[in-house]
Protein backbone atom coordinates (compact mmCIF):
# COMPACT_ATOMS: atom_id res chain seq x y z
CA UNK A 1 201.48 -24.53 52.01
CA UNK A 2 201.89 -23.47 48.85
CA UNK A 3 199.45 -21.90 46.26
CA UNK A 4 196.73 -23.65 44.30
CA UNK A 5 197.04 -20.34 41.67
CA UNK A 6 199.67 -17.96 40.62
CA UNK A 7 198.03 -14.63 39.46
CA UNK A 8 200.27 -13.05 37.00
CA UNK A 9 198.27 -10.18 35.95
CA UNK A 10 195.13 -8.56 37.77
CA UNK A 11 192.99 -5.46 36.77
CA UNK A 12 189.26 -4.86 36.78
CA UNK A 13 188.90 -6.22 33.50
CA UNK A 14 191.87 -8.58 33.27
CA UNK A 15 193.23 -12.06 34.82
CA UNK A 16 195.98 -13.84 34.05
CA UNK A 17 196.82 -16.81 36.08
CA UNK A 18 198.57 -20.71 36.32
CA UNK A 19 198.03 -23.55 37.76
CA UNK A 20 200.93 -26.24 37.94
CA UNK A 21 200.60 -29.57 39.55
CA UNK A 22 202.71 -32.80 38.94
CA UNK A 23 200.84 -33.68 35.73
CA UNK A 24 200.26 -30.56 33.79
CA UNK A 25 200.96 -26.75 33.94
CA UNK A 26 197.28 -24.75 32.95
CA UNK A 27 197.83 -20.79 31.79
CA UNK A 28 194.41 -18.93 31.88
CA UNK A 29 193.71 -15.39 31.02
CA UNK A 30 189.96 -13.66 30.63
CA UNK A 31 189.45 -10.08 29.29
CA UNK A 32 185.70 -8.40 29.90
CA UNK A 33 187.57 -6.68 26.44
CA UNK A 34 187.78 -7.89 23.15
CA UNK A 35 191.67 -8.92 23.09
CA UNK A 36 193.46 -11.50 21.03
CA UNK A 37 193.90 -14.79 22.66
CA UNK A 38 194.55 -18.54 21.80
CA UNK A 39 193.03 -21.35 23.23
CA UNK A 40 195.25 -24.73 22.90
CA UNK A 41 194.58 -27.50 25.43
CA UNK A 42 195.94 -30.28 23.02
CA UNK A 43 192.17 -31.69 23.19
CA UNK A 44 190.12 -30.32 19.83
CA UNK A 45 186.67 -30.19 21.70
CA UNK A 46 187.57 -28.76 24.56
CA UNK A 47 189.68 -26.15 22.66
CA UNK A 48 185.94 -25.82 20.80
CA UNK A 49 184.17 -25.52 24.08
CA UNK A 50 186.18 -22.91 25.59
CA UNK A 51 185.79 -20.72 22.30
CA UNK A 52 182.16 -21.15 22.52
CA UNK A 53 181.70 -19.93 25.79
CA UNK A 54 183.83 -17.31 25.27
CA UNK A 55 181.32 -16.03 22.58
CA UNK A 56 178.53 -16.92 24.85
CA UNK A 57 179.73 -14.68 27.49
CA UNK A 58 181.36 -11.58 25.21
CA UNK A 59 185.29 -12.26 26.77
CA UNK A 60 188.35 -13.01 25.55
CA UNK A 61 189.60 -16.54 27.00
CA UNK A 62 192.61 -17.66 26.65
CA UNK A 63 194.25 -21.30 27.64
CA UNK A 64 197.42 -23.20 26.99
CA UNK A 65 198.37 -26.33 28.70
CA UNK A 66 201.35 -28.24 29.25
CA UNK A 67 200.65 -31.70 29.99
CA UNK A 68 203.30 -34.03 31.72
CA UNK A 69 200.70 -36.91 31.85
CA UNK A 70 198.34 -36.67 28.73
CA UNK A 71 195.03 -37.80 30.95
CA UNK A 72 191.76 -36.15 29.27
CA UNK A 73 189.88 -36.32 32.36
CA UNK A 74 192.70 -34.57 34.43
CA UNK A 75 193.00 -31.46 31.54
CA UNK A 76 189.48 -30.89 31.60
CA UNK A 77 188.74 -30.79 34.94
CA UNK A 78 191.89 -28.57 35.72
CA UNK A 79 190.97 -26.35 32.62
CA UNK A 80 187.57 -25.91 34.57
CA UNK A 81 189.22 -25.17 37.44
CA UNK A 82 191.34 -22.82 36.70
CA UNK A 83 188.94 -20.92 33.95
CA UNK A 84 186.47 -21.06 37.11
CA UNK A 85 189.37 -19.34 39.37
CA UNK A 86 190.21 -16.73 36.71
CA UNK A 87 186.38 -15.98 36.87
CA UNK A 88 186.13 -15.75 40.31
CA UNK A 89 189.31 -13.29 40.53
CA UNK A 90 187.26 -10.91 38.28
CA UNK A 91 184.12 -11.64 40.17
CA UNK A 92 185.48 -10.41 43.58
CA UNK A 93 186.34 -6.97 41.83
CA UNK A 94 183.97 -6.41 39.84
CA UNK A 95 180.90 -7.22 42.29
CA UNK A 96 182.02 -4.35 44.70
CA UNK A 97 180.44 -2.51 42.47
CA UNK A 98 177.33 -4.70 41.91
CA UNK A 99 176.79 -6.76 39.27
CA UNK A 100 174.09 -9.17 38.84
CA UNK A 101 175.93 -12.32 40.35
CA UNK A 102 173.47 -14.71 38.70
CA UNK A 103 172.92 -16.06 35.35
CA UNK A 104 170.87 -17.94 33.00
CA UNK A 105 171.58 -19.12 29.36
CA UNK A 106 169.18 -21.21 26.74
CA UNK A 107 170.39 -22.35 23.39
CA UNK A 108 169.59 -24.55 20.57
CA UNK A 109 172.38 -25.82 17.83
CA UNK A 110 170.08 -27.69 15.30
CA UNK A 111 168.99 -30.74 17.06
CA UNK A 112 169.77 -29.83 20.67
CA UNK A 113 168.79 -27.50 23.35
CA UNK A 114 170.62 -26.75 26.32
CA UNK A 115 169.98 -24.97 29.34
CA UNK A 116 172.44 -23.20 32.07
CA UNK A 117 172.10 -21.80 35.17
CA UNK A 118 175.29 -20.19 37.22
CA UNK A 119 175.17 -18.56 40.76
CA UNK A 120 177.72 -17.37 42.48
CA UNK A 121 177.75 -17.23 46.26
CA UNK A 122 180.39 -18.85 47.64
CA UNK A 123 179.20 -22.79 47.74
CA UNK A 124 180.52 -25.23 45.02
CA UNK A 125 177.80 -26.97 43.80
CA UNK A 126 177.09 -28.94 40.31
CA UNK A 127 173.84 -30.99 38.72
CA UNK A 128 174.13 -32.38 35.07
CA UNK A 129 171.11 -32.84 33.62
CA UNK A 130 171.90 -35.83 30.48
CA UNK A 131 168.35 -35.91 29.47
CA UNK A 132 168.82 -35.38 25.30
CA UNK A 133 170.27 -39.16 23.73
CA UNK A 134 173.17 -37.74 22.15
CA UNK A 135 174.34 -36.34 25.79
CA UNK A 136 174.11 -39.46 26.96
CA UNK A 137 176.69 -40.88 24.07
CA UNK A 138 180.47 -42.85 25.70
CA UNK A 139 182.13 -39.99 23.48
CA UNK A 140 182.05 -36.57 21.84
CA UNK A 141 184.89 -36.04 19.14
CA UNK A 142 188.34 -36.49 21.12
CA UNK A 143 186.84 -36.32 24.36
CA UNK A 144 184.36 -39.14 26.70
CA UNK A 145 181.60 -37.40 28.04
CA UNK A 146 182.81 -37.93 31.86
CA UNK A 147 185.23 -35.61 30.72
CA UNK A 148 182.84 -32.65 29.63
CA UNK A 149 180.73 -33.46 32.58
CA UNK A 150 185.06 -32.92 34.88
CA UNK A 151 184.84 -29.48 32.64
CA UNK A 152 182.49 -28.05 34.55
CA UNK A 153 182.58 -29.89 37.72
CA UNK A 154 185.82 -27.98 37.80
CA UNK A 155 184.26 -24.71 36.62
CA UNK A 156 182.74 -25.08 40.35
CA UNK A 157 185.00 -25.92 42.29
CA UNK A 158 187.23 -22.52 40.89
CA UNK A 159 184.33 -20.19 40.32
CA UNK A 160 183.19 -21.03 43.78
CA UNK A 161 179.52 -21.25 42.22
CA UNK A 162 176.55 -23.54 41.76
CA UNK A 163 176.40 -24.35 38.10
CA UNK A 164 173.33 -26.32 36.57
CA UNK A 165 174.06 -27.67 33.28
CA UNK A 166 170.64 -29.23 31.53
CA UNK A 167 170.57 -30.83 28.47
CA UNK A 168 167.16 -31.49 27.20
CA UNK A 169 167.00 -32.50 23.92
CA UNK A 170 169.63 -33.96 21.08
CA UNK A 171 170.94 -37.08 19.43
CA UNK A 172 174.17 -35.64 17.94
CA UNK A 173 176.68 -35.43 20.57
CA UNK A 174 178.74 -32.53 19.34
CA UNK A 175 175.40 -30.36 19.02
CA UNK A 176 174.26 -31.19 22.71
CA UNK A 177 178.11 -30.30 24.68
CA UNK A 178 178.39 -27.33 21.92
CA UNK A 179 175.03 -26.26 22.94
CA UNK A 180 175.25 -26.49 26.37
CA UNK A 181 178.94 -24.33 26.32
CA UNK A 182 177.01 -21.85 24.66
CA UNK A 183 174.40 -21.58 27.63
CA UNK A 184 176.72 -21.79 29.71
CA UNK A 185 178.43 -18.93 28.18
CA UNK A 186 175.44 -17.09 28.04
CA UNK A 187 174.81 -17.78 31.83
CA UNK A 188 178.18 -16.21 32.93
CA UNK A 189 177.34 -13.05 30.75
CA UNK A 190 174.86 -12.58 33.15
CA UNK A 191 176.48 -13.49 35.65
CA UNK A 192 178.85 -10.01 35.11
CA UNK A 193 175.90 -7.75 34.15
CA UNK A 194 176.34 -4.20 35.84
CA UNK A 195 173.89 -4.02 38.37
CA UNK A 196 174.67 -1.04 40.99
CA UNK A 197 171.59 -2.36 43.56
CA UNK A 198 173.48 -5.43 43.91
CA UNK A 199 177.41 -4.57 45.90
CA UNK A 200 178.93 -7.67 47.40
CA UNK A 201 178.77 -5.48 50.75
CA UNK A 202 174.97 -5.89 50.57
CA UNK A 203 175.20 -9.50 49.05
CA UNK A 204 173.27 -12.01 51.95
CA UNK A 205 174.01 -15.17 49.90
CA UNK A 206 178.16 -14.63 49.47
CA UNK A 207 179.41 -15.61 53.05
CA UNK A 208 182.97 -14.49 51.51
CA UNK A 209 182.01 -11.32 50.41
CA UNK A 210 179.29 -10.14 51.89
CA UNK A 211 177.03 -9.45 55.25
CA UNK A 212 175.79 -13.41 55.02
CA UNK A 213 172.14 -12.10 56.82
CA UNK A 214 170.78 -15.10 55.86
């Protein structure tokens, strides 16, 4: 069978990976260190979302995509994907150590407010929460708003996590998906946050990882 994900590079503070299927080739790499990257996806707001949640989680992200088939809802949700497997390939080394494993991220771009919530434990899970009238829009710049909601759907299914994605107030469209990249960025900074009391070996929640007690 072969591979889902070819890691190129791997160190505790580096990934570099791709993912190739029949319709489009996706090149990820995430730094925990400030490092000079370019994100081009051929779609202008998802290019803008990944740069946001870079600076919402303090990492260099980079992304390029060649696309065979130019389908927005395929590139975002294989974007998420494998952004969400780069994640989880730095996740698996750095939690030996303990880090927090669990994040949380509020933010507010003029009109809108978003919330986040990201745990990581093995299970894919993901809730979108359109509550704001601008989230609720057919479209956001170049993209439909299915196609933000694939984005992270995908994050998921790579990260192996539960991701909650609220948000709860907005009428400008750009403001509410900006804002809610932001949390989510936030959310994943977290997410990595040293904590020594909290080794995967002790972890009762990650079946993958740790003793799942539980």
């Amino acid at each position: 069978m072969p591979k889902l994900f070819d890691v190129k590079e791997l160190s505790d503070s580096y990934v570099r990976l791709v993912k190739s299927t029949k319709e489009l080739d996706v090149e990820v790499e995430v730094s925990l260190e400030k490092k000079k990257t370019e994100i081009a996806t051929g779609l202008a707001f998802l290019d803008h979302m990944l740069e946001t949640i870079a600076w919402g989680a303090c990492m260099s992200i980079g992304v390029s995509v060649n696309v065979k088939r130019k389908l927005t809802a395929t590139i975002t949700e294989d974007v998420g994907i494998t952004l969400g497997a780069a994640l989880s390939q730095l996740f698996e080394l750095k939690s030996k150590s303990g880090i927090d494993g669990a994040g949380s991220g509020l933010f507010a771009l003029d009109d809108a407010l978003a919330r986040a919530m990201v745990s990581v434990e093995g299970r894919r899970n993901i809730f979108v929460g359109l509550d704001a009238e601008g989230a609720k829009s057919e479209r956001v710049e170049d993209l439909y708003t299915s196609d933000c909601v694939a984005f992270f759907e995908g994050l998921s299914q790579g990260l192996k996590a539960t991701i909650h994605i609220d948000i709860l107030k907005g009428q400008e469209p750009h403001h509410c998906w900006e804002a809610a990249s932001r949390a989510f960025g936030e959310a994943i900074r977290g997410v990595f946050k040293k904590n020594p009391w909290r080794p995967a070996s002790d972890n009762p929640y990650y079946a993958e990882e740790g003793l799942a007690l539980l």
